[in-house]
N, C-alpha and C. Protein backbone atom coordinates (compact mmCIF):
# COMPACT_ATOMS: atom_id res chain seq x y z
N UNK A 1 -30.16 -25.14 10.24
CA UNK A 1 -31.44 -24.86 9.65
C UNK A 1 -31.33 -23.55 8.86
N UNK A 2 -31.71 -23.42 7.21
CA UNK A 2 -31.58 -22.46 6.47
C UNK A 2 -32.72 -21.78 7.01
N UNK A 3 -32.21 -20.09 6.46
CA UNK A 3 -33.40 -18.87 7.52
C UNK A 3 -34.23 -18.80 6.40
N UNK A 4 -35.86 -18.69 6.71
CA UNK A 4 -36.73 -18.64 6.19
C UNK A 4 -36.98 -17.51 6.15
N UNK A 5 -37.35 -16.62 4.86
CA UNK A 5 -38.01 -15.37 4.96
C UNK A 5 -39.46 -15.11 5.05
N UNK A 6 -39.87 -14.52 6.13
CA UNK A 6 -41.33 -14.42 6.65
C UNK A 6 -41.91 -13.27 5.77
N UNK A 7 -43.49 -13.43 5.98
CA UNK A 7 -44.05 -12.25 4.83
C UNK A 7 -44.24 -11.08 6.57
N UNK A 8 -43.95 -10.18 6.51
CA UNK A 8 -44.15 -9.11 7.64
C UNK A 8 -44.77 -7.91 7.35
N UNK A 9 -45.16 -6.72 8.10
CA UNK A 9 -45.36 -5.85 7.75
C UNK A 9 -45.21 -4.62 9.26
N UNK A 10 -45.94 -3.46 8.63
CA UNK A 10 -45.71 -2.38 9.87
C UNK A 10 -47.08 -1.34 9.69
N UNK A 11 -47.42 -0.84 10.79
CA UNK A 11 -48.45 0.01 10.37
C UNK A 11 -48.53 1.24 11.00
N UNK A 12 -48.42 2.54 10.89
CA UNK A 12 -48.28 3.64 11.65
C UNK A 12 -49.29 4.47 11.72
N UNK A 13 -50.07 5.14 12.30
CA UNK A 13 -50.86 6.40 12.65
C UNK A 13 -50.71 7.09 11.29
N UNK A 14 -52.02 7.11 10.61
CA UNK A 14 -52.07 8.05 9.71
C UNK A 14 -52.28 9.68 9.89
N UNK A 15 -51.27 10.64 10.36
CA UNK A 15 -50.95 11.52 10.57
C UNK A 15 -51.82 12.80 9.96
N UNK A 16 -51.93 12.26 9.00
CA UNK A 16 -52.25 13.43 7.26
C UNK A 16 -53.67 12.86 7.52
N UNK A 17 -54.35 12.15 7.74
CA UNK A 17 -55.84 12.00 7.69
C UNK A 17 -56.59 13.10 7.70
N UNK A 18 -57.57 13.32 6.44
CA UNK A 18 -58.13 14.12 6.34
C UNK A 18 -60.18 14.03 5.99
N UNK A 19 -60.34 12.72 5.71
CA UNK A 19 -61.34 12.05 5.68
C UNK A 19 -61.55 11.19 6.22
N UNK A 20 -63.07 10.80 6.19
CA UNK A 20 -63.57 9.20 6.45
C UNK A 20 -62.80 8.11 5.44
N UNK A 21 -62.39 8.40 4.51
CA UNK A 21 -62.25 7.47 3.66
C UNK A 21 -60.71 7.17 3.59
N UNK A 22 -59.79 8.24 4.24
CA UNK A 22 -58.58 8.12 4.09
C UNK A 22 -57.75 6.93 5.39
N UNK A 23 -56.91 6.36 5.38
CA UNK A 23 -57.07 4.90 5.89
C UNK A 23 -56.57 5.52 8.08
N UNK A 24 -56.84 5.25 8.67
CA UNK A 24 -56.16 5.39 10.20
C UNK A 24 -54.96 5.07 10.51
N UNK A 25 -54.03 4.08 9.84
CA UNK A 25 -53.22 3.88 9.70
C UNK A 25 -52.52 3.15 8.20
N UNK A 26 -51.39 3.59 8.07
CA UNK A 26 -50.69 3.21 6.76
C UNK A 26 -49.53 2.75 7.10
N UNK A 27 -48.94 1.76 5.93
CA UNK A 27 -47.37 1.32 6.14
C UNK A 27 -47.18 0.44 4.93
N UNK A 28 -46.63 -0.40 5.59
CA UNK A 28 -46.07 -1.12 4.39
C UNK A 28 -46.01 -3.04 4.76
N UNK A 29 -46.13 -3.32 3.51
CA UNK A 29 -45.91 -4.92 3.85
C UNK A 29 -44.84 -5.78 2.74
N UNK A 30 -43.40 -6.14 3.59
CA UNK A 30 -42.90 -7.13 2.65
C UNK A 30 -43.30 -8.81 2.94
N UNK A 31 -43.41 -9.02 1.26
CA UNK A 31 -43.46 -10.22 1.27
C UNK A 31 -42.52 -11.64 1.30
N UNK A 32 -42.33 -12.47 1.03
CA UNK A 32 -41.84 -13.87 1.05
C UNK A 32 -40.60 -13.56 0.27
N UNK A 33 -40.74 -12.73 -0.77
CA UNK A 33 -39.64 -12.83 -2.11
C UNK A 33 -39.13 -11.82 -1.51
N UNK A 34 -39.73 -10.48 -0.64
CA UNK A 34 -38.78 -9.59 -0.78
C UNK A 34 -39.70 -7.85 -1.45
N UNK A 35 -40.76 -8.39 -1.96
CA UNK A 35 -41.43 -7.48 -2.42
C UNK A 35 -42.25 -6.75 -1.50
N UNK A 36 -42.31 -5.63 -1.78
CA UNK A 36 -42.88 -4.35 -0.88
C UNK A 36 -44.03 -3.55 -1.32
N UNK A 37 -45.10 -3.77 -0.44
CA UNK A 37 -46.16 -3.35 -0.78
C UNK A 37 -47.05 -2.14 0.27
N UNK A 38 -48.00 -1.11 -0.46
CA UNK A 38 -48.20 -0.69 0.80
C UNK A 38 -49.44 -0.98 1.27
N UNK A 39 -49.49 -0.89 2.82
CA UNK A 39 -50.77 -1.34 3.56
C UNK A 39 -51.46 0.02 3.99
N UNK A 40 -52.76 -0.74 4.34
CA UNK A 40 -53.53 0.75 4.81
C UNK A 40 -54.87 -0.33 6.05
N UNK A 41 -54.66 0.46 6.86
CA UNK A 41 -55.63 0.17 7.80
C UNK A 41 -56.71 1.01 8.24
N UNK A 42 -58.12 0.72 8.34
CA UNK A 42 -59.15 1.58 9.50
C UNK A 42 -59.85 1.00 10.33
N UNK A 43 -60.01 1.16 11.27
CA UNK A 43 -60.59 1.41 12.45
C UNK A 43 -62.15 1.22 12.25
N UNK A 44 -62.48 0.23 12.20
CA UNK A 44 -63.99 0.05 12.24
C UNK A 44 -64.73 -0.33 14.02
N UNK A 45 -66.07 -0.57 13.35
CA UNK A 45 -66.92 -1.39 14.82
C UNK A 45 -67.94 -2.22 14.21
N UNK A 46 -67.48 -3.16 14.86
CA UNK A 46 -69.01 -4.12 14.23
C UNK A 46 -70.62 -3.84 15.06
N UNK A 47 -71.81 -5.17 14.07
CA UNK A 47 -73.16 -4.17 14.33
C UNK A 47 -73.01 -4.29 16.48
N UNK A 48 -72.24 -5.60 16.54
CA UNK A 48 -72.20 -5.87 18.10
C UNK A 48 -71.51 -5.20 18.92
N UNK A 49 -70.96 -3.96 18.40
CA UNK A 49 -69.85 -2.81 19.16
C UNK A 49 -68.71 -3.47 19.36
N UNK A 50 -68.47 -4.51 18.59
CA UNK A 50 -66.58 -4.94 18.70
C UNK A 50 -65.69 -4.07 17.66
N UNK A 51 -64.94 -3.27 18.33
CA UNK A 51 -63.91 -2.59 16.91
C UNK A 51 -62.99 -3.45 16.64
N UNK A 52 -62.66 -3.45 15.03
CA UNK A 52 -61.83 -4.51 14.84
C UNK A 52 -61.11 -3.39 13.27
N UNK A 53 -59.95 -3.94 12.95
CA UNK A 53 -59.37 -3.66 12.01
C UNK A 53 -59.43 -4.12 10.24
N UNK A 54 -59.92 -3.17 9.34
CA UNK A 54 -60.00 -3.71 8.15
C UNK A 54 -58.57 -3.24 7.87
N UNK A 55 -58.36 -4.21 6.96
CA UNK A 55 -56.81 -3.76 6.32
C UNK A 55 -56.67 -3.76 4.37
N UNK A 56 -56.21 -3.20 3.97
CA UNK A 56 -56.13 -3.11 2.31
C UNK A 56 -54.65 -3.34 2.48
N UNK A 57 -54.29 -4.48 1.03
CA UNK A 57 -52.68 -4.77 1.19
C UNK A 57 -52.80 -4.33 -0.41
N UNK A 58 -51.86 -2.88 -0.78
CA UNK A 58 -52.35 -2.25 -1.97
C UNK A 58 -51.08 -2.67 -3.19
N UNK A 59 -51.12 -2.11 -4.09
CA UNK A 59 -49.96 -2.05 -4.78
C UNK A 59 -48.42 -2.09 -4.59
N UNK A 60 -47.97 -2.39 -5.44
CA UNK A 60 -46.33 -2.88 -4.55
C UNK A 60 -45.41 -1.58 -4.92
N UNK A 61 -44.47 -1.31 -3.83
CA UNK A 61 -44.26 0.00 -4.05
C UNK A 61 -43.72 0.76 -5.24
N UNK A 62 -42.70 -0.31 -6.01
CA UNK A 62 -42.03 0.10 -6.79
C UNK A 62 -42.84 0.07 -8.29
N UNK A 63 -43.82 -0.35 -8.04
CA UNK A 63 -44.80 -0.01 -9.33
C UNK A 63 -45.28 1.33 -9.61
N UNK A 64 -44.64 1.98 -10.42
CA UNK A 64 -45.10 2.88 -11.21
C UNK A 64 -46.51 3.61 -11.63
N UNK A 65 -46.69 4.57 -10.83
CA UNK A 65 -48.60 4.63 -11.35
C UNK A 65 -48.95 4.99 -12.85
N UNK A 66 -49.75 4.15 -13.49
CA UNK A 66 -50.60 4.38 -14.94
C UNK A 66 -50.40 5.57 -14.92
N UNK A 67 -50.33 6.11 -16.44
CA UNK A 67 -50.11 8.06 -16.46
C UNK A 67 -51.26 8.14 -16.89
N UNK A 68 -52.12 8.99 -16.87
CA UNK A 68 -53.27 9.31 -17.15
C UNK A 68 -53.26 9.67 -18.81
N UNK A 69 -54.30 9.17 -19.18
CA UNK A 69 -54.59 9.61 -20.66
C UNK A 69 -55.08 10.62 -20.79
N UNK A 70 -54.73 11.46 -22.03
CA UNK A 70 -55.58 12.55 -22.12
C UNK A 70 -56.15 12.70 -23.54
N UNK A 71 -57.48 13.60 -23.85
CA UNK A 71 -58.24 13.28 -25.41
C UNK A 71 -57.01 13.27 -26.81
N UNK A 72 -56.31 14.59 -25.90
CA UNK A 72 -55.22 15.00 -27.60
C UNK A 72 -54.16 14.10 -27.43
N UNK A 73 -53.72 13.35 -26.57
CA UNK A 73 -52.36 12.49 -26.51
C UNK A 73 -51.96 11.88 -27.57
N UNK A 74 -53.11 11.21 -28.61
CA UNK A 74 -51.89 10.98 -29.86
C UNK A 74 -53.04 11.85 -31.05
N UNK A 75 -53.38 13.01 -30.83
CA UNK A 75 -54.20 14.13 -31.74
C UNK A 75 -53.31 13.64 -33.42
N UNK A 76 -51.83 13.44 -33.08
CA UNK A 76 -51.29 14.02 -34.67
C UNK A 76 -51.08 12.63 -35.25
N UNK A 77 -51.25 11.82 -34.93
CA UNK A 77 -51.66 10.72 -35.53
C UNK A 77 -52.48 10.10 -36.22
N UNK A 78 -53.96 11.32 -35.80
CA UNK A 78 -55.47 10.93 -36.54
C UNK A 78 -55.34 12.07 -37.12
N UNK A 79 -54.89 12.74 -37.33
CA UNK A 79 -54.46 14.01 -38.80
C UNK A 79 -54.56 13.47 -39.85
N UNK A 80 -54.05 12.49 -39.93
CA UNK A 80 -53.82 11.95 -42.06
C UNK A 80 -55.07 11.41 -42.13
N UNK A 81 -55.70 11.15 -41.19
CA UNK A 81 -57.50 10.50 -41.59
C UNK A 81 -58.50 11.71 -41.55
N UNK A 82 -58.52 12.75 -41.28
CA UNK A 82 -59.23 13.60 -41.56
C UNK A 82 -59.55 13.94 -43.07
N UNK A 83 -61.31 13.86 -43.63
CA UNK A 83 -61.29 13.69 -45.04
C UNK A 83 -61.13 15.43 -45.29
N UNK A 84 -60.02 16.38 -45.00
CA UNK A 84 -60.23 17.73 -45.23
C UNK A 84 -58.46 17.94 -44.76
């Protein structure tokens, strides 16, 4: 029987927590292909007092974050259209 690759993951104590909003635990999740993504977990309670776990399965790791734009980033380009 050929080995099947399972989608898995891991989740650790968010250490660095510094807010409500920052997750209780973080890690990571690979998928089926092999791809690696990271996870984030918190610690909720429902309205019936059951705590249960929300989880966010976020961006994959090796993706690159968007660079931020800024107003002057291509400034010298709109130079030759200035009527002055």
């Amino acid at each position: 029987m050929p080995y099947e690759s399972k989608d898995e993951g891991a989740l650790f104590k968010n250490d660095r927590k510094q807010s409500d909003k920052h997750p209780d635990y973080t890690g990571s999740w690979v998928d089926s292909t092999g791809k690696e993504f990271y996870l984030s977990a918190w610690v909720n309670e429902s309205g019936s007092g059951k705590k249960y776990m929300k989880l966010k399965l976020g961006s994959p790791k090796d993706e690159k974050p968007a660079a931020q734009a800024t107003p002057f980033a291509n400034a010298s380009d709109d130079l030759e259209d200035l009527p002055f």
